[in-house]
Protein backbone atom coordinates (compact mmCIF):
# COMPACT_ATOMS: atom_id res chain seq x y z
CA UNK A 1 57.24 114.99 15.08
CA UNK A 2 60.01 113.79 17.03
CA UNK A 3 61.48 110.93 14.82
CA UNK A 4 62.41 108.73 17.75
CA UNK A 5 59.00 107.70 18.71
CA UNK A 6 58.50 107.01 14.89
CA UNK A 7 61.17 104.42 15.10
CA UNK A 8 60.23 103.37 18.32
CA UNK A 9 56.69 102.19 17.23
CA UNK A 10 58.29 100.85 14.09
CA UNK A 11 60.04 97.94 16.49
CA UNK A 12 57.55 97.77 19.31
CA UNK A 13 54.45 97.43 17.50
CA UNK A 14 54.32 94.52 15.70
CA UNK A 15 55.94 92.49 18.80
CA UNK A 16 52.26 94.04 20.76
CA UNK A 17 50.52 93.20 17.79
CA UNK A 18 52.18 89.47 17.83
CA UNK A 19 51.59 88.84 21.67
CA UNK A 20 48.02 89.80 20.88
CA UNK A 21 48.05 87.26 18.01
CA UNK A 22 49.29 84.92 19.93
CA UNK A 23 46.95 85.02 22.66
CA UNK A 24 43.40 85.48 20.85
CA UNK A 25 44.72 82.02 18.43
CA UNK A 26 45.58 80.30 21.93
CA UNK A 27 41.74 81.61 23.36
CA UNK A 28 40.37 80.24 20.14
CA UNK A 29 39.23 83.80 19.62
CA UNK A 30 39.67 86.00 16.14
CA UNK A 31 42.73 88.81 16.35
CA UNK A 32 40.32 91.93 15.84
CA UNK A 33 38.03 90.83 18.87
CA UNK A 34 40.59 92.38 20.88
CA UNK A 35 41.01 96.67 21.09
CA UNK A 36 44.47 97.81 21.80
CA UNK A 37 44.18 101.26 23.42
CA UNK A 38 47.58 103.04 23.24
CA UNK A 39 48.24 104.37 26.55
CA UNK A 40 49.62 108.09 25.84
CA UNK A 41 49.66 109.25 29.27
CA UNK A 42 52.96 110.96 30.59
CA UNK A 43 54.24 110.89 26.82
CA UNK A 44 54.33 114.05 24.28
CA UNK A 45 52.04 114.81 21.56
CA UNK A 46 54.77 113.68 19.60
CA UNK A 47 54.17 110.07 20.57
CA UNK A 48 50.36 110.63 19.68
CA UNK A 49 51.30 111.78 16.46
CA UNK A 50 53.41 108.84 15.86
CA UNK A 51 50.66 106.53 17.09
CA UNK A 52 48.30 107.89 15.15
CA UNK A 53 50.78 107.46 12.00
CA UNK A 54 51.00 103.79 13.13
CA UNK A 55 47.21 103.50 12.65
CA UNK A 56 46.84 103.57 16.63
CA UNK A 57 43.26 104.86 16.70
CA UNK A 58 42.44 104.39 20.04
CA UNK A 59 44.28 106.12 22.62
CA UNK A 60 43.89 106.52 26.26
CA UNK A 61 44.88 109.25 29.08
CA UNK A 62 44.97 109.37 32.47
CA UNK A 63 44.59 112.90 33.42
CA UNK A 64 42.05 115.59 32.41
CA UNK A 65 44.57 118.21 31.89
CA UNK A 66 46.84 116.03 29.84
CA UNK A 67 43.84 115.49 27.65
CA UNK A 68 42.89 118.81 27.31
CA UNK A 69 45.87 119.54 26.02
CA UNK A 70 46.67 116.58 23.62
CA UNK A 71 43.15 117.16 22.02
CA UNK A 72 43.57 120.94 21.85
CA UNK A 73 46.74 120.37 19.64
CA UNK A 74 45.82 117.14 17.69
CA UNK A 75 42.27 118.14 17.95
CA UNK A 76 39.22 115.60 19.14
CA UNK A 77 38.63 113.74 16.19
CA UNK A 78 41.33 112.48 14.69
CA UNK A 79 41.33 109.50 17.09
CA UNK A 80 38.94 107.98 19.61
CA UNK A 81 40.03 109.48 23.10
CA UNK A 82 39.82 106.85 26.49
CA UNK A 83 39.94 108.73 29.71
CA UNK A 84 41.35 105.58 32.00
CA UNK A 85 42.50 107.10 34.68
CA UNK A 86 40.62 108.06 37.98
CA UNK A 87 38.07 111.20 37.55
CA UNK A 88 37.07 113.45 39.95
CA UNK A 89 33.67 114.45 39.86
CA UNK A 90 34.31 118.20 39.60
CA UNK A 91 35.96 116.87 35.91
CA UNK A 92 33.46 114.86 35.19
CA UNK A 93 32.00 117.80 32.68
CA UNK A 94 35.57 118.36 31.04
CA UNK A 95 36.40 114.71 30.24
CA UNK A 96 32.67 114.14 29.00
CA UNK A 97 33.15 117.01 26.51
CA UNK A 98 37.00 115.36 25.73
CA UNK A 99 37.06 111.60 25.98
CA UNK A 100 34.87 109.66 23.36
CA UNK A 101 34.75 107.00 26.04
CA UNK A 102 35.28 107.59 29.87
CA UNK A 103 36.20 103.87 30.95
CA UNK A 104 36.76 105.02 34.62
CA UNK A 105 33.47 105.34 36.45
CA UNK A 106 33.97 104.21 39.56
CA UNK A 107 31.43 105.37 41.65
CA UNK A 108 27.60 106.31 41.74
CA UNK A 109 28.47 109.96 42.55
CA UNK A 110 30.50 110.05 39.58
CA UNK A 111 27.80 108.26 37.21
CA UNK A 112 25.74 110.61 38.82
CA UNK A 113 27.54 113.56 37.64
CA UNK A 114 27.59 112.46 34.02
CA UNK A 115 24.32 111.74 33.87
CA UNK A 116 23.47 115.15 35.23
CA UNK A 117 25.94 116.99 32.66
CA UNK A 118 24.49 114.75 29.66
CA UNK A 119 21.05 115.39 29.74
CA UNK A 120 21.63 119.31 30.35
CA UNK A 121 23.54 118.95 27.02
CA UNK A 122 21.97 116.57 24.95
CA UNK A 123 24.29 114.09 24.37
CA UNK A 124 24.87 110.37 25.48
CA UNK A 125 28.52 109.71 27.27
CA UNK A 126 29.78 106.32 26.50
CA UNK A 127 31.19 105.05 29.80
CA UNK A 128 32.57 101.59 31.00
CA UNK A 129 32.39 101.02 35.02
CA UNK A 130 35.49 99.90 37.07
CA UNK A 131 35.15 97.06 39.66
CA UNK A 132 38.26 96.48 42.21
CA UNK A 133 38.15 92.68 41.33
CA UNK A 134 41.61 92.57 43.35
CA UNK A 135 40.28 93.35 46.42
CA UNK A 136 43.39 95.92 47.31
CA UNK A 137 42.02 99.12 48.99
CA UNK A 138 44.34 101.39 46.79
CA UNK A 139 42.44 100.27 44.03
CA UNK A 140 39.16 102.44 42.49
CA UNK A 141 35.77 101.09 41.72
CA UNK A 142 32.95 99.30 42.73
CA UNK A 143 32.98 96.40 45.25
CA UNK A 144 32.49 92.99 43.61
CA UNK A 145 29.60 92.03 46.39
CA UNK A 146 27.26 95.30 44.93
CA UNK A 147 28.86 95.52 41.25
CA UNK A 148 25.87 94.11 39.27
CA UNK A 149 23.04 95.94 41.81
CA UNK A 150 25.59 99.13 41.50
CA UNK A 151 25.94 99.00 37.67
CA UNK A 152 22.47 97.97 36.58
CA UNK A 153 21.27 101.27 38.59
CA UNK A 154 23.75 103.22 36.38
CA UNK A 155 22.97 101.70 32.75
CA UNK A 156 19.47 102.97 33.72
CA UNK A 157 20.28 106.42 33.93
CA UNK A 158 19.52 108.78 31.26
CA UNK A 159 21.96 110.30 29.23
CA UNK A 160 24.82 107.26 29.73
CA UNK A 161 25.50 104.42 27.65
CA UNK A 162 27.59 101.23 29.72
CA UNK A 163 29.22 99.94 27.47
CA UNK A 164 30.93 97.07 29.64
CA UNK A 165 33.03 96.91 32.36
CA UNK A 166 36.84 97.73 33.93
CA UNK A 167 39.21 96.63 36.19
CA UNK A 168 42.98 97.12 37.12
CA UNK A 169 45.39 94.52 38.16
CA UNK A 170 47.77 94.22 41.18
CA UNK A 171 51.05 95.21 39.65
CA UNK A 172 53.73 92.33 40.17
CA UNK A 173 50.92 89.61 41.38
CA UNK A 174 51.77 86.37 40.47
CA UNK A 175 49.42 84.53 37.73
CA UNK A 176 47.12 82.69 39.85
CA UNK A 177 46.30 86.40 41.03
CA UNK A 178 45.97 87.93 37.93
CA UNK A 179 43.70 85.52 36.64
CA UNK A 180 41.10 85.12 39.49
CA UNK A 181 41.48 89.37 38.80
CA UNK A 182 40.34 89.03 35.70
CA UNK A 183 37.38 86.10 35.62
CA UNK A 184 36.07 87.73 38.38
CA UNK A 185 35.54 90.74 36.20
CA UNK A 186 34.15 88.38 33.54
CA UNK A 187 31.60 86.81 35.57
CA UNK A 188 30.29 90.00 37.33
CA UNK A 189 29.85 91.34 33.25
CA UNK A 190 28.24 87.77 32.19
CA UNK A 191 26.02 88.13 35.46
CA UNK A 192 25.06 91.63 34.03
CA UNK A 193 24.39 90.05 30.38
CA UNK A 194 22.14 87.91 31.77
CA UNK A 195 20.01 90.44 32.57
CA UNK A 196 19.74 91.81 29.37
CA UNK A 197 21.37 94.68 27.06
CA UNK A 198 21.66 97.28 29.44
CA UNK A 199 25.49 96.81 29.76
CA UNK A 200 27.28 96.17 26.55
CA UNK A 201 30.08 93.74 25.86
CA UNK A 202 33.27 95.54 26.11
CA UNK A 203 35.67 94.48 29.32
CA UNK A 204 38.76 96.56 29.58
CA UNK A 205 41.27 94.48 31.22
CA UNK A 206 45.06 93.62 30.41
CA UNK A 207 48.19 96.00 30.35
CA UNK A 208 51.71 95.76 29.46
CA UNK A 209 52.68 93.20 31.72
CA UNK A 210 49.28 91.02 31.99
CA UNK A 211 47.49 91.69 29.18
CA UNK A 212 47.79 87.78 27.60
CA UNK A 213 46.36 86.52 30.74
CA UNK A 214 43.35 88.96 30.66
CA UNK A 215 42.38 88.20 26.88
CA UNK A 216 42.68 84.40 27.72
CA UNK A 217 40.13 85.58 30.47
CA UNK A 218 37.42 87.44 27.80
CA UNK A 219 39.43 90.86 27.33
CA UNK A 220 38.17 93.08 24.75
CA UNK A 221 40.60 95.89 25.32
CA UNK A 222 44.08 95.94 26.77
CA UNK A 223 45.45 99.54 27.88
CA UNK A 224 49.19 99.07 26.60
CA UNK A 225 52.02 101.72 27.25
CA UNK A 226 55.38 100.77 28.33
CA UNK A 227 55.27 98.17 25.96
CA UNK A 228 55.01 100.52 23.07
CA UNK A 229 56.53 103.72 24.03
CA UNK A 230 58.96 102.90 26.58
CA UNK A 231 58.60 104.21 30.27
CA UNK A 232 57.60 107.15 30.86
CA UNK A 233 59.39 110.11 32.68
């Protein structure tokens, strides 16, 4: 293991830890409602291995490939895998079989897929669904007009368990933007609560740079990177 990333962690994770601290006590919410997912992506297996040393148990990649090969060498159960990035649908099989949780599905075809590869193996893939609550067109997911229509069609189909909802931020926007981001994601999810338990609690929202706003906003998971292992190559 490549000692740097030891020492790295050793001085970046507690000041992640802290910012979380600080914002759940300024929600009025408990520290261990909130998931921090260790964003791997673009880093070595080293840096997994010193996560997972840290007691990081949840980490999260952005490519299949990078995946594949991070689980081949750690192997799949030593940690609970989030595929975050944006899937193809011809990968939809290989990150089913890799990721414990596939928090990327941003489209019907995609759902579609999972479904499909799911019931031909017997298993249940544990998915959350991306809206673009930013409204930018580079941005994945499903449109906030059709999100709870969209979504509720998906927790119905067999073989896939939604277990809440995603979104990504506008890098750089200013805090007025990231936080009408971010309760729009919460309101589509309590709109889909309302209807019953067909789409569980979890909302994904919050990285490096945002993540305080989008816990004061109902975050159950922030996706943090930079902030722990430095920027990536």
């Amino acid at each position: 293991m490549n000692p740097s990333y030891v020492r790295l962690l050793s001085q970046t994770l507690p000041i992640v830890r802290e910012r979380i601290a600080e914002a759940t006590d300024a929600s009025g919410r408990e520290f261990d409602s909130v998931r921090l997912v260790a964003v791997t992506k673009a880093h070595s297996v080293d840096a997994v291995s010193a996560a997972l040393d840290a007691g990081l148990a949840d980490l999260g990649e952005n490519r299949v490939e990078e995946l594949e090969d991070k689980v081949a060498k750690l192997g799949r159960d030593l940690a609970t895998w989030h595929m975050i990035g944006h899937l193809q649908s011809r990968k939809a099989k290989r990150a089913s079989q890799l990721a414990h949780i596939i928090q990327s599905v941003d489209s019907t075809k995609l759902a579609n897929r999972i479904s499909k590869f799911s019931q031909e193996e017997g298993v249940t893939v544990r998915i959350l669904t991306q809206v673009n609550t930013s409204g930018e067109v580079s941005k994945s997911g499903f449109d906030m007009a059709s999100a709870v229509d969209d979504i509720l069609c998906i927790a119905e189909s067999p073989g896939i368990r939604v277990e809440g909802l995603m979104t990504m931020a506008p890098f750089g926007a200013d805090k007025e933007k990231l936080t009408s981001t971010f309760r729009g994601l919460r309101k589509i999810h309590e709109k889909l609560r309302d209807q019953g338990d067909l789409v569980g609690p979890e909302l994904s929202m919050g990285m490096t740079n945002d993540f305080e706003i989008a816990i004061r906003e109902g975050s159950t998971m922030v996706r943090v990177g930079t902030a722990l292992f430095g920027r990536r190559t």
